[in-house]
C-alpha atoms as a PDB file:
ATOM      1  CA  UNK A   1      10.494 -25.025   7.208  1.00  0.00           C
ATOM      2  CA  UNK A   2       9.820 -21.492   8.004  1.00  0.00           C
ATOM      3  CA  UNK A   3      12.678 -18.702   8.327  1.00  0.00           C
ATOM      4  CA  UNK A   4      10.908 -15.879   9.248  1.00  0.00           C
ATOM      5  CA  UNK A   5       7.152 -15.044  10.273  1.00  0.00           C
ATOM      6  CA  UNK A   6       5.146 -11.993  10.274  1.00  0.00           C
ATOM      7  CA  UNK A   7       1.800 -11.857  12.029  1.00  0.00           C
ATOM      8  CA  UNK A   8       0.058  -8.172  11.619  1.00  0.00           C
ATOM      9  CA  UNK A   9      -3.533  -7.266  12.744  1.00  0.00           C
ATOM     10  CA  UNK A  10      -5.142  -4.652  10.750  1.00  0.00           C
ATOM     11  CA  UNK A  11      -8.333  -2.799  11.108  1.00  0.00           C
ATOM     12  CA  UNK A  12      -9.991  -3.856   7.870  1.00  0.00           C
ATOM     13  CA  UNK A  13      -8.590  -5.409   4.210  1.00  0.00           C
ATOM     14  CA  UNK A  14      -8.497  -1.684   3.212  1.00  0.00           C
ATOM     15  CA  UNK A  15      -5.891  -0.954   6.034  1.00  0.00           C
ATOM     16  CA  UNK A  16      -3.666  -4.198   5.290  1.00  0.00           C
ATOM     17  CA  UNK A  17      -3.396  -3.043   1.413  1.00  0.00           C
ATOM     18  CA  UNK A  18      -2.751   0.840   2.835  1.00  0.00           C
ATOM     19  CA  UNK A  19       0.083  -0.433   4.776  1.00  0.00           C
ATOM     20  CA  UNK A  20       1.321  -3.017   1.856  1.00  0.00           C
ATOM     21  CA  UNK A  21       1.537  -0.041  -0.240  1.00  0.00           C
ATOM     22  CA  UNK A  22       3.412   2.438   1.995  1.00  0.00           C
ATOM     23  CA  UNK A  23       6.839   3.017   1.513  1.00  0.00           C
ATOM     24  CA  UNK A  24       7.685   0.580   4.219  1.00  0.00           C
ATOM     25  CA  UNK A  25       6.016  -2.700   2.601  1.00  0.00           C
ATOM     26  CA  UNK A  26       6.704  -1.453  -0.803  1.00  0.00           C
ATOM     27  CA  UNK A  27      10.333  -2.058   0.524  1.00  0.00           C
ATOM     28  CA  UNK A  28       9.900  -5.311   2.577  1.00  0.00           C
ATOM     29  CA  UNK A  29       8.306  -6.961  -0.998  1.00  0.00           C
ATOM     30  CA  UNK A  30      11.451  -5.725  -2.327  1.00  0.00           C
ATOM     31  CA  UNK A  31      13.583  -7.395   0.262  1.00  0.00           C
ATOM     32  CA  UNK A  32      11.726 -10.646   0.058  1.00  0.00           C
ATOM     33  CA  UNK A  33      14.699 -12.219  -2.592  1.00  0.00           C
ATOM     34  CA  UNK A  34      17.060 -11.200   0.127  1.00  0.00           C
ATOM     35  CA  UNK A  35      15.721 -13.601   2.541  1.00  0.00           C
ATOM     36  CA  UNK A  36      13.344 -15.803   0.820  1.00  0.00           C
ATOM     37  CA  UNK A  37      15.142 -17.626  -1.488  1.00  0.00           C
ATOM     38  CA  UNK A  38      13.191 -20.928  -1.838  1.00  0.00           C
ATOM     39  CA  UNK A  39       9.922 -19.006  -2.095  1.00  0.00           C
ATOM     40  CA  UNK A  40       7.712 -17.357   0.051  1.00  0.00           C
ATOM     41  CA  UNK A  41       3.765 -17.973   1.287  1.00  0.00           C
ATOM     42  CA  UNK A  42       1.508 -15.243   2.165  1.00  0.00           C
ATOM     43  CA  UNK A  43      -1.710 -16.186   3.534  1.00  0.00           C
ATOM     44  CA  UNK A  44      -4.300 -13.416   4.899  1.00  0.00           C
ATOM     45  CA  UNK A  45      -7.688 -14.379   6.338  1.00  0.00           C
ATOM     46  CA  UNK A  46      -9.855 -12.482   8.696  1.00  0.00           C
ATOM     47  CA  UNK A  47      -9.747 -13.141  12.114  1.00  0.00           C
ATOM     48  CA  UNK A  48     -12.857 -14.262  14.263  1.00  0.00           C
ATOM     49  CA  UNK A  49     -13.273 -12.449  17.587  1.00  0.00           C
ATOM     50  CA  UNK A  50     -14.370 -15.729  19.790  1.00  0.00           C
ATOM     51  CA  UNK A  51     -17.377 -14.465  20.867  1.00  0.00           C
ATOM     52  CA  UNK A  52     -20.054 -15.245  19.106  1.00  0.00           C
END
C-alpha cells in the first residue's frame, strides 16, 4: 500500500543528488519517520524519451 508518492524529473543524476542534498531534501529525509513508518522504497531510473 502506498501513502504518499513523489515523482520528480531532473535534468541529469548530478541534478537529482544536487537537489537531495539541498536544504529542502536534506529535510524531507529527515521527515521520512514522520510519515513512513512501515518503511519506505525509493526507486530512481532514467527515463526514456519514446522516440527512438
Amino acid at each position: 500500500m502506498h501513502f504518499a508518492v513523489f515523482e520528480g524529473d531532473f535534468a541529469d543524476a548530478d541534478a537529482m543528488a544536487a537537489a537531495r542534498a539541498s536544504s529542502h531534501g536534506q529535510r524531507v529525509a529527515a521527515d521520512f519517520a514522520n510519515y513512513a513508518t512501515g518503511g519506505a522504497v525509493v526507486i530512481h531510473y532514467p527515463v526514456q524519451d519514446g522516440t527512438g
